[in-house]
C-alpha atoms as a PDB file:
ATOM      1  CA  UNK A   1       0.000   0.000   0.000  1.00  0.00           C
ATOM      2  CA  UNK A   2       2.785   2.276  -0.356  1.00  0.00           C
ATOM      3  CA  UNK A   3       3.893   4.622  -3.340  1.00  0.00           C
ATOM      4  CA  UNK A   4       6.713   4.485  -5.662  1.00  0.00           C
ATOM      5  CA  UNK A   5       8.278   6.487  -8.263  1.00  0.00           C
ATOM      6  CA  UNK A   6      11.041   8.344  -9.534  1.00  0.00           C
ATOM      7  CA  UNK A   7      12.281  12.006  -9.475  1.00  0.00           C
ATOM      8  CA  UNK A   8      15.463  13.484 -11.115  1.00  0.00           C
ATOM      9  CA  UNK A   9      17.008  10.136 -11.514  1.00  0.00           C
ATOM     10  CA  UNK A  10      16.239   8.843  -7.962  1.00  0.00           C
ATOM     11  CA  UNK A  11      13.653   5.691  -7.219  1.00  0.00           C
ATOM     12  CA  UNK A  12      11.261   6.779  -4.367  1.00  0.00           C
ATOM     13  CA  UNK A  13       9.336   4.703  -2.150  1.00  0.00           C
ATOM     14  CA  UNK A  14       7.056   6.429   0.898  1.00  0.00           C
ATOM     15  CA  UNK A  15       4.401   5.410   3.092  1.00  0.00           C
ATOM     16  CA  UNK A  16       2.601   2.036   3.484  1.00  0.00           C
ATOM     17  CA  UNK A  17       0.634  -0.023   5.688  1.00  0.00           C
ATOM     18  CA  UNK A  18       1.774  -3.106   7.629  1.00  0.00           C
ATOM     19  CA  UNK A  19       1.300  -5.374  10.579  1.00  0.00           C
ATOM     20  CA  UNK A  20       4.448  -5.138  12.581  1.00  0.00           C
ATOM     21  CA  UNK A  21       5.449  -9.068  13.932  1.00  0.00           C
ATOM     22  CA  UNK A  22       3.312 -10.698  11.264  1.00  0.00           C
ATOM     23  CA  UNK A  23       6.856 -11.583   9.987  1.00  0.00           C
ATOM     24  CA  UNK A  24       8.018 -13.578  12.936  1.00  0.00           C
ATOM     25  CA  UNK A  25       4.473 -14.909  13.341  1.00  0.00           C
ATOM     26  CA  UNK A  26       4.027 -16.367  10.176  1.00  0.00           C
ATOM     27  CA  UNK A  27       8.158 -17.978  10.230  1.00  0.00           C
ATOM     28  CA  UNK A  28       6.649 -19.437  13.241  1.00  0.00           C
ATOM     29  CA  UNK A  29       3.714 -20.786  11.637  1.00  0.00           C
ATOM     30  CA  UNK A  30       0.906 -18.943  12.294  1.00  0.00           C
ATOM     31  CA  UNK A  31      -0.881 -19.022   8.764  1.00  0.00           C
ATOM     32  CA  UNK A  32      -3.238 -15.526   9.516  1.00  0.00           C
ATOM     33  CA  UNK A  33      -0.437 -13.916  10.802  1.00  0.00           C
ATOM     34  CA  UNK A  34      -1.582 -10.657  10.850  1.00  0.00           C
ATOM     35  CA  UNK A  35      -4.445 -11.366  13.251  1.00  0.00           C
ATOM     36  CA  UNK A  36      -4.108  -9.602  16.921  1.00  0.00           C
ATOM     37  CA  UNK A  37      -1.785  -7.148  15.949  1.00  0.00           C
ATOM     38  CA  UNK A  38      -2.464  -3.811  14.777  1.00  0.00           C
ATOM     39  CA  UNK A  39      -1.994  -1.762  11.230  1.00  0.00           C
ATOM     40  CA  UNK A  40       0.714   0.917  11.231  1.00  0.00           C
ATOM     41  CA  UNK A  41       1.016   3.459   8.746  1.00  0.00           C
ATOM     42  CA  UNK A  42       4.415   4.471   7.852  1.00  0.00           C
ATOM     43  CA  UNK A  43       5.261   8.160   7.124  1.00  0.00           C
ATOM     44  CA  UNK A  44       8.564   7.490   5.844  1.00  0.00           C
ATOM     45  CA  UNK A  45      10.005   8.399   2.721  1.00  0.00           C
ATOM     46  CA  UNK A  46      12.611   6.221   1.267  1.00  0.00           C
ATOM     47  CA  UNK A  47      15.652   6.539  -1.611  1.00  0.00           C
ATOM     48  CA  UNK A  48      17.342   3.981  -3.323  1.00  0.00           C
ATOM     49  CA  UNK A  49      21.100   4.547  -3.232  1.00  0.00           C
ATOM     50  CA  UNK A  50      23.910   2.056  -3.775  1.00  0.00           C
ATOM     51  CA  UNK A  51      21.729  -1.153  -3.269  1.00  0.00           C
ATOM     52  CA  UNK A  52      20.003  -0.477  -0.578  1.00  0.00           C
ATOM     53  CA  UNK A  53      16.821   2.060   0.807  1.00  0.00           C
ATOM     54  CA  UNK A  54      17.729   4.781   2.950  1.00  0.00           C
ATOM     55  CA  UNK A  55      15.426   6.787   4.882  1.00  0.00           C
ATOM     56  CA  UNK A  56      15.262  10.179   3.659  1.00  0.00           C
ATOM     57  CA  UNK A  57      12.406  12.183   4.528  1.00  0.00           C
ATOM     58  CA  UNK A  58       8.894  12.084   5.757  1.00  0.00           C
ATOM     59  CA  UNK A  59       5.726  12.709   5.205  1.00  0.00           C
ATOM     60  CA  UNK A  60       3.540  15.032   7.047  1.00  0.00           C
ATOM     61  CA  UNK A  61       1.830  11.493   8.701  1.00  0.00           C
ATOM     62  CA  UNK A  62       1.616   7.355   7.832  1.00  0.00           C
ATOM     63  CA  UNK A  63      -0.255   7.308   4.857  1.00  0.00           C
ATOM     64  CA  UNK A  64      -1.257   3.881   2.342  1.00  0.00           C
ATOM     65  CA  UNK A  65      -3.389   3.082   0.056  1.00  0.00           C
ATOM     66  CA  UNK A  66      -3.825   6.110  -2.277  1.00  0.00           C
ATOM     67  CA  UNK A  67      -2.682   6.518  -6.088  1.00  0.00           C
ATOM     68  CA  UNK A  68       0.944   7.804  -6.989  1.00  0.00           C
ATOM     69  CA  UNK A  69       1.686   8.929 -10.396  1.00  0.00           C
ATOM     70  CA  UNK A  70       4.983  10.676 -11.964  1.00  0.00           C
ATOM     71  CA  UNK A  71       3.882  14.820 -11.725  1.00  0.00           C
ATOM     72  CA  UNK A  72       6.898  17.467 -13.324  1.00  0.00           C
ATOM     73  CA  UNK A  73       9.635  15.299 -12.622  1.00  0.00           C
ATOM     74  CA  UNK A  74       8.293  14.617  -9.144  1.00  0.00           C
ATOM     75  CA  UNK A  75       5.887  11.979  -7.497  1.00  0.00           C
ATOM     76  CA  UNK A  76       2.746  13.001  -6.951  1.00  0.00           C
ATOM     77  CA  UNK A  77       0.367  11.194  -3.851  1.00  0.00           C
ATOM     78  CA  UNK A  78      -3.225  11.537  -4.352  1.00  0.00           C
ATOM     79  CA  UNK A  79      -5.726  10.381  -1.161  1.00  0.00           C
ATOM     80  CA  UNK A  80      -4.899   7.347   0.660  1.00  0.00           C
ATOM     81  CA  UNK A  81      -5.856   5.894   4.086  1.00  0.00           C
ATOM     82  CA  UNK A  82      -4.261   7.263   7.780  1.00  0.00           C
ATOM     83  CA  UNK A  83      -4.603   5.486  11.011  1.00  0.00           C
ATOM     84  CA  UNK A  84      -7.530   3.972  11.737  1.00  0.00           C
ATOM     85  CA  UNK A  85      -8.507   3.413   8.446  1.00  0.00           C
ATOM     86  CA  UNK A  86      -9.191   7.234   7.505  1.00  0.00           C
ATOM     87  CA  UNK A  87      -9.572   8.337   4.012  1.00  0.00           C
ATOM     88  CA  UNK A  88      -8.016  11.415   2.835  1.00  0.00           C
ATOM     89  CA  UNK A  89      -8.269  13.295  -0.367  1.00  0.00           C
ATOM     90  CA  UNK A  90      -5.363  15.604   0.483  1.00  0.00           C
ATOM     91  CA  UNK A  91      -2.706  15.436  -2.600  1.00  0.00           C
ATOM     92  CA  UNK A  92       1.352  15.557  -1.288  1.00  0.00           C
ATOM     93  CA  UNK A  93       4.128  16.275  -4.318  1.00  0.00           C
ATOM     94  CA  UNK A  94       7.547  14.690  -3.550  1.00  0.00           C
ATOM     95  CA  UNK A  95      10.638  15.878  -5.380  1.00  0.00           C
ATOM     96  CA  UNK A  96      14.057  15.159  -5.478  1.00  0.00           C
ATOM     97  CA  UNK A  97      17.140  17.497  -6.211  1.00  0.00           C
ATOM     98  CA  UNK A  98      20.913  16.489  -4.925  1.00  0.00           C
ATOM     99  CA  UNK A  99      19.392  13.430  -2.887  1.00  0.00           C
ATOM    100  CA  UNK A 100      17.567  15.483  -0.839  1.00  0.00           C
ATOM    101  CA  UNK A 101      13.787  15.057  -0.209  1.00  0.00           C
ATOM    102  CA  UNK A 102      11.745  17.975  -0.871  1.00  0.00           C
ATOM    103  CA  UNK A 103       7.905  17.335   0.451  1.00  0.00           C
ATOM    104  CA  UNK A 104       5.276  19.972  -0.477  1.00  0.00           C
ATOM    105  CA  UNK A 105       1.377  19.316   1.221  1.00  0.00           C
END
């Protein structure tokens, strides 16, 4: 449920939804492994540099589920889902000049 894309060369990926220990729970066999834990919503905003994602920026809060489209050379977020399963319709532009993360609301 995050949202990907790519600005000035550099490969984006921010927010997303997830079930923090449904990992270890389903390595340890537990087939619904998401049940009894709760949904987080991630506000980070990730590069890709040298093989690996580094942390690089955040959004204004944990957002998921929305649409995310290439915008000007930036990535553009349209609506999505917050904490406790909140829609929003609010749009957030993400750019990216000299790795660093420029977020406009």
């Amino acid at each position: 449920g995050g949202f990907a894309g790519i600005s000035n060369d550099s490969l984006i990926f921010a927010g997303g939804a997830g079930f923090k220990g449904s990992r270890e729970n389903y390595q340890n066999g537990k087939n619904y492994a998401h049940e009894g834990l709760k949904k987080s919503y991630s506000a980070d905003i990730h590069l890709w540099h040298n093989g690996k994602w580094d942390k690089s920026g955040e959004l204004s809060q944990g957002l998921a589920y929305g649409v995310s489209l290439p915008w000007n050379n930036s990535l553009l977020i349209i609506g999505g889902e917050t904490a406790g399963g909140k829609a929003v319709t609010d749009s957030v532009l993400i750019s990216v000049k000299d790795n660093k993360v420029t977020v406009q609301n």
